[in-house]
C-alpha atoms as a PDB file:
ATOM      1  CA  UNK A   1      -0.449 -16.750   5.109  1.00  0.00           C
ATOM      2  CA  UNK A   2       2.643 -17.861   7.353  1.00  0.00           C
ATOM      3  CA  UNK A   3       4.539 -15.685   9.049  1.00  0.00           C
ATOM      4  CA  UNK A   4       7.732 -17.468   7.650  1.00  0.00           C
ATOM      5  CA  UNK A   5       6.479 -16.545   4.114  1.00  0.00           C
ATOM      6  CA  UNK A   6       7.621 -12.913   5.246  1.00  0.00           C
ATOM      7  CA  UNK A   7      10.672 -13.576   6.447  1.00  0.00           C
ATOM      8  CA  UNK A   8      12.167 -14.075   3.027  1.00  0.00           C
ATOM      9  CA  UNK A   9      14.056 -11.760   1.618  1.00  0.00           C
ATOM     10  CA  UNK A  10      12.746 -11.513  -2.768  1.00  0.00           C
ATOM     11  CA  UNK A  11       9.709 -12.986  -1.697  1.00  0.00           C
ATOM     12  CA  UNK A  12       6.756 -12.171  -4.587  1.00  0.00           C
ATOM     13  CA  UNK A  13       3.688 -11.365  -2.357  1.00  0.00           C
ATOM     14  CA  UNK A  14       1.321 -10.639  -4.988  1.00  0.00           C
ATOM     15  CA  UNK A  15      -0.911  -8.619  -6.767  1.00  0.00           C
ATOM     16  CA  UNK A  16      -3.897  -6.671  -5.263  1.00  0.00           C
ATOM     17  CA  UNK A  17      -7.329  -6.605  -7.108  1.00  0.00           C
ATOM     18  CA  UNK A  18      -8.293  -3.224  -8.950  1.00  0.00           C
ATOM     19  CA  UNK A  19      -9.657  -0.438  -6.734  1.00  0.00           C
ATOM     20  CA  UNK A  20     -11.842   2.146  -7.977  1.00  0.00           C
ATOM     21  CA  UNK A  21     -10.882   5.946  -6.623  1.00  0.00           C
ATOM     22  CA  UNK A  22     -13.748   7.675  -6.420  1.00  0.00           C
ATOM     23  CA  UNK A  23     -14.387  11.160  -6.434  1.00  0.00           C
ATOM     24  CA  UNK A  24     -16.313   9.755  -3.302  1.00  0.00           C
ATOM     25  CA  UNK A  25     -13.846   8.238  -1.847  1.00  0.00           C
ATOM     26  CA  UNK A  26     -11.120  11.427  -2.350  1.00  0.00           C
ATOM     27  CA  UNK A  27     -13.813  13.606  -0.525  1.00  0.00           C
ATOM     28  CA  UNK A  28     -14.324  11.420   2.607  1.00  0.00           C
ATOM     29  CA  UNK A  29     -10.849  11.597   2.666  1.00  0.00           C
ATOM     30  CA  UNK A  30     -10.371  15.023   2.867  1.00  0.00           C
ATOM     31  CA  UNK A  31     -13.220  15.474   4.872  1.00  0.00           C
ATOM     32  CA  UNK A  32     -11.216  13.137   7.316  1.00  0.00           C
ATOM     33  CA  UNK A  33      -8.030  14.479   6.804  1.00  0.00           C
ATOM     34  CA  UNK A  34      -8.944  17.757   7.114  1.00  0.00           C
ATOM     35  CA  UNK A  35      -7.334  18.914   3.822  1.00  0.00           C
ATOM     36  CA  UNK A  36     -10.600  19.873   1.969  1.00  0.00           C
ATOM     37  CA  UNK A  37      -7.934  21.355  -1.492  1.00  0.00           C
ATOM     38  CA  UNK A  38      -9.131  19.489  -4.340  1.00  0.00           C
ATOM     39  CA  UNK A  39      -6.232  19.006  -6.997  1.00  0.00           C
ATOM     40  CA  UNK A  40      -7.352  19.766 -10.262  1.00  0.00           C
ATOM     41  CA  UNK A  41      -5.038  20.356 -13.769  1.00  0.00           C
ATOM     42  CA  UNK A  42      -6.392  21.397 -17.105  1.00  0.00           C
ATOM     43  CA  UNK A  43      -9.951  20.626 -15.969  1.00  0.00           C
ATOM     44  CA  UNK A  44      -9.333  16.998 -14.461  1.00  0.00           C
ATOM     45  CA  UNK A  45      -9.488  16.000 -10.930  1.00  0.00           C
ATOM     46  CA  UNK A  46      -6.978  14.093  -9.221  1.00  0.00           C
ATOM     47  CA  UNK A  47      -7.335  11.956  -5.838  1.00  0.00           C
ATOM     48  CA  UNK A  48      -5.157  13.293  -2.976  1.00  0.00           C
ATOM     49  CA  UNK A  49      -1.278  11.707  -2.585  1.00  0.00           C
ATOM     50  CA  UNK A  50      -1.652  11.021   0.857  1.00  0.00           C
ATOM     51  CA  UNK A  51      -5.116   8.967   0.015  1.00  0.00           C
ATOM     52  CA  UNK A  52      -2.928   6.985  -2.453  1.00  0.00           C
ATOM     53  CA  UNK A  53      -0.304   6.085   0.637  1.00  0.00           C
ATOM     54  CA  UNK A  54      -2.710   5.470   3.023  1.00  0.00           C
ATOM     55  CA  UNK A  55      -4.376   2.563   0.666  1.00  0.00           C
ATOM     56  CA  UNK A  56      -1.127   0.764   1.096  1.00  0.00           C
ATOM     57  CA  UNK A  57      -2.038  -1.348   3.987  1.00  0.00           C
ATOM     58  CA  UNK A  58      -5.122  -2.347   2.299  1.00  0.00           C
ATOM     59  CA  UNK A  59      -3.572  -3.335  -1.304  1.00  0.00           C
ATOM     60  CA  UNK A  60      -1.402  -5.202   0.737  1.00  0.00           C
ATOM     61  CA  UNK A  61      -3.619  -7.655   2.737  1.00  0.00           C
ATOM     62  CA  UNK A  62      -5.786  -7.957  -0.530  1.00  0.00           C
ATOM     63  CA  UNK A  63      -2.698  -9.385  -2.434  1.00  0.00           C
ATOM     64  CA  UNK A  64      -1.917 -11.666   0.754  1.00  0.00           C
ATOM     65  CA  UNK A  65      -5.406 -12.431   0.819  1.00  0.00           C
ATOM     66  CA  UNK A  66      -5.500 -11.628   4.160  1.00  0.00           C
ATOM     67  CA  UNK A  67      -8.602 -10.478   5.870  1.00  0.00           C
ATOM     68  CA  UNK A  68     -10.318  -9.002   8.740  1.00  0.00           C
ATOM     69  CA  UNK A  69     -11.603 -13.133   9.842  1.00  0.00           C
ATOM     70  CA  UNK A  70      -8.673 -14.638   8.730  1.00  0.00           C
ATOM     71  CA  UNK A  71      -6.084 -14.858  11.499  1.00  0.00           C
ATOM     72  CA  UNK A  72      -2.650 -15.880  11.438  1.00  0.00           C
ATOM     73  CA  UNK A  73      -1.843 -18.256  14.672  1.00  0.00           C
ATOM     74  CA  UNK A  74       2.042 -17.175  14.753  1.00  0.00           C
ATOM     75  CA  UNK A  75       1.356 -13.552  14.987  1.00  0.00           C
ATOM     76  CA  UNK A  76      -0.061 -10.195  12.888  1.00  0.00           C
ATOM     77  CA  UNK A  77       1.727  -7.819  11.068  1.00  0.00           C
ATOM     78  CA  UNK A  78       1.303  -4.059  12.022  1.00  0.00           C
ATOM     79  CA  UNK A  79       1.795  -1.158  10.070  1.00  0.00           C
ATOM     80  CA  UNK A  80       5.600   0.524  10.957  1.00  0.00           C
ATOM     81  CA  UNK A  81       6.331   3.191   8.464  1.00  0.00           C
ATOM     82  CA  UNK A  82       7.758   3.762   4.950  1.00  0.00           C
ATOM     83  CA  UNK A  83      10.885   4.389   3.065  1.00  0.00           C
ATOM     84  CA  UNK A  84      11.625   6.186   0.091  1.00  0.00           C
ATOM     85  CA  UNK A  85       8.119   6.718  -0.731  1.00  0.00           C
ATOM     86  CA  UNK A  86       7.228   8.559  -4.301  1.00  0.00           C
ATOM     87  CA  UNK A  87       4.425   9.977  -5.457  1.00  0.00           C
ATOM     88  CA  UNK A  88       5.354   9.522  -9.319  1.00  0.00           C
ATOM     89  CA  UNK A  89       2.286   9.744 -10.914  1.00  0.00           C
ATOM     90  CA  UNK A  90      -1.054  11.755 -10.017  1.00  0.00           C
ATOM     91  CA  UNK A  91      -4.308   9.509 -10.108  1.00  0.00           C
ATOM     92  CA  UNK A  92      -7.066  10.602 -11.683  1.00  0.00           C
ATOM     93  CA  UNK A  93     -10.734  10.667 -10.149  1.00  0.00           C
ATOM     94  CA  UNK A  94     -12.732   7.642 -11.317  1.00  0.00           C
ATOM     95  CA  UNK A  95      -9.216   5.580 -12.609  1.00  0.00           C
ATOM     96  CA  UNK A  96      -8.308   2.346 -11.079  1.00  0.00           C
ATOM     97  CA  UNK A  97      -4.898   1.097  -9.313  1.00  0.00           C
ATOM     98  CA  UNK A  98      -4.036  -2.039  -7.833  1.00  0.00           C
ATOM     99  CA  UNK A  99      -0.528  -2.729  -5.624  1.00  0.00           C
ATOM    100  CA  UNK A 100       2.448  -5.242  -6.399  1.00  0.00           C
ATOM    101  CA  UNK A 101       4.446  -5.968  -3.718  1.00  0.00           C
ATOM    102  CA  UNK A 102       7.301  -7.753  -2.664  1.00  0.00           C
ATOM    103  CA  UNK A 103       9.718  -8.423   0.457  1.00  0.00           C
ATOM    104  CA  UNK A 104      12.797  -6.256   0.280  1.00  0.00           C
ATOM    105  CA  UNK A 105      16.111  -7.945  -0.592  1.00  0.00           C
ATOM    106  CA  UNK A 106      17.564  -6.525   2.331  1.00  0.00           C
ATOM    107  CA  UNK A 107      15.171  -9.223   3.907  1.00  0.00           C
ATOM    108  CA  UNK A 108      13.870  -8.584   8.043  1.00  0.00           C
ATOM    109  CA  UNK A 109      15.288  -7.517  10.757  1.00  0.00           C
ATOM    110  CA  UNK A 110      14.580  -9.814  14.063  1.00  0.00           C
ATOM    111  CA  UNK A 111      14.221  -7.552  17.132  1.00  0.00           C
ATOM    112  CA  UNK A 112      13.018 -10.260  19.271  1.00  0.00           C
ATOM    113  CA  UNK A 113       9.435  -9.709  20.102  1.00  0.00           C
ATOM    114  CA  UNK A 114       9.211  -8.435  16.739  1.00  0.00           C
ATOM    115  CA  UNK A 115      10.253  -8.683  13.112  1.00  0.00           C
ATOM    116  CA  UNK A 116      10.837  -5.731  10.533  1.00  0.00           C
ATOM    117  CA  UNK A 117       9.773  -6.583   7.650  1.00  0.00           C
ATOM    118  CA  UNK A 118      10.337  -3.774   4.523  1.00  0.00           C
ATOM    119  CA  UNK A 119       8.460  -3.994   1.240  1.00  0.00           C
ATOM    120  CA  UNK A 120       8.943  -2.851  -1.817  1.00  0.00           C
ATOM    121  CA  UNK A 121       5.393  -1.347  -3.096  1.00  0.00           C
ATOM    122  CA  UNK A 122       4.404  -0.172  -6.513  1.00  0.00           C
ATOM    123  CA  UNK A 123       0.974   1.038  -6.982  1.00  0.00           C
ATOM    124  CA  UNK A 124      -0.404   1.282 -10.378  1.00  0.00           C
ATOM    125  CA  UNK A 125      -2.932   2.987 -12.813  1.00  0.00           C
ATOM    126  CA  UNK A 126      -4.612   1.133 -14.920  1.00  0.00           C
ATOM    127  CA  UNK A 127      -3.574   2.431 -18.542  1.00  0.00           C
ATOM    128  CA  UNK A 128      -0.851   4.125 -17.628  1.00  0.00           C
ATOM    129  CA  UNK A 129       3.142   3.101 -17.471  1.00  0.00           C
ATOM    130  CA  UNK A 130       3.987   5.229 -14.865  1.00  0.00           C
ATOM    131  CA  UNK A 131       3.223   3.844 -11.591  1.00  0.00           C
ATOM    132  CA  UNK A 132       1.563   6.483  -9.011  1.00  0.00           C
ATOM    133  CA  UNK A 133       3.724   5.486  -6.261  1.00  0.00           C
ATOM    134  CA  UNK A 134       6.829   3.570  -5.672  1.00  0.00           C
ATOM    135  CA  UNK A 135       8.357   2.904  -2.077  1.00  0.00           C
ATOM    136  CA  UNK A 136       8.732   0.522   0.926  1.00  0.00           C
ATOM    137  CA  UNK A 137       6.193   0.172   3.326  1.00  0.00           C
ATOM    138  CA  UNK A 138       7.851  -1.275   6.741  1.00  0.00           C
ATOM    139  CA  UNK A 139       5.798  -3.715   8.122  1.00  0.00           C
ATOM    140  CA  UNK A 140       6.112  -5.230  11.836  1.00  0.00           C
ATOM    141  CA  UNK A 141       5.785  -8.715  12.470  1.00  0.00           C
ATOM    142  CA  UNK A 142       4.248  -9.206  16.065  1.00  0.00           C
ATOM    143  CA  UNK A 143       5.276 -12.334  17.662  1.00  0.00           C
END
């Protein structure tokens, strides 16, 4: 990955694998989180909304194929927020979602030391047509 790969506004960034959510997994996180409410309709679990957001970052990287040893010599990008973030879909326990993401056509904004970058996420289930979340994450390009 090159930082000026980012910097283009439309820019396709890929596809993350499939990740499993695992009843596991939605318990450690509200064991972390503090927020031990399970969500459960008509007898089926469903993981927790915020555990959905907060796999954003990770989706992310995996679709950039960028990992924890692979370092970028212009800079790193650092999580900086979200816009317009939806929760459209619940996921259920043991289903898998992968992220698709994309730079935003509003393209980055330079602040010198560094460089907003917002993309537009979609996270889907697998087997569903409604995506479980649709947004930007806003990403920070450190110089």
């Amino acid at each position: 990955m090159r930082s000026a790969s980012l910097l283009r506004a439309g820019l396709d960034l890929g596809t993350s694998e499939w990740v499993t959510v695992s009843p596991e997994m939605n318990r450690t996180f509200a064991d972390v989180t503090l927020d031990p409410i399970e969500v459960e309709f008509d007898g089926r679990k469903y993981a927790h909304g915020a555990l959905t957001t907060s796999l954003l970052p990770h989706l992310l990287a995996n679709a950039m194929e960028v990992g924890p040893s692979k370092y970028v010599e212009e800079g790193y990008l650092l999580n900086y927020g979200f816009n317009k973030v939806r929760l459209t879909e619940m996921v259920p326990l043991g289903s898998r979602i992968r992220g698709h993401f994309r730079t935003s056509d509003e393209g980055p904004d330079d602040r010198g030391e560094i460089v907003v970058i917002p993309i537009e996420a979609t996270i889907e289930i697998d087997g569903l047509d409604r995506p479980a979340l649709a947004g930007q994450l806003v990403a920070a390009w450190q110089r």
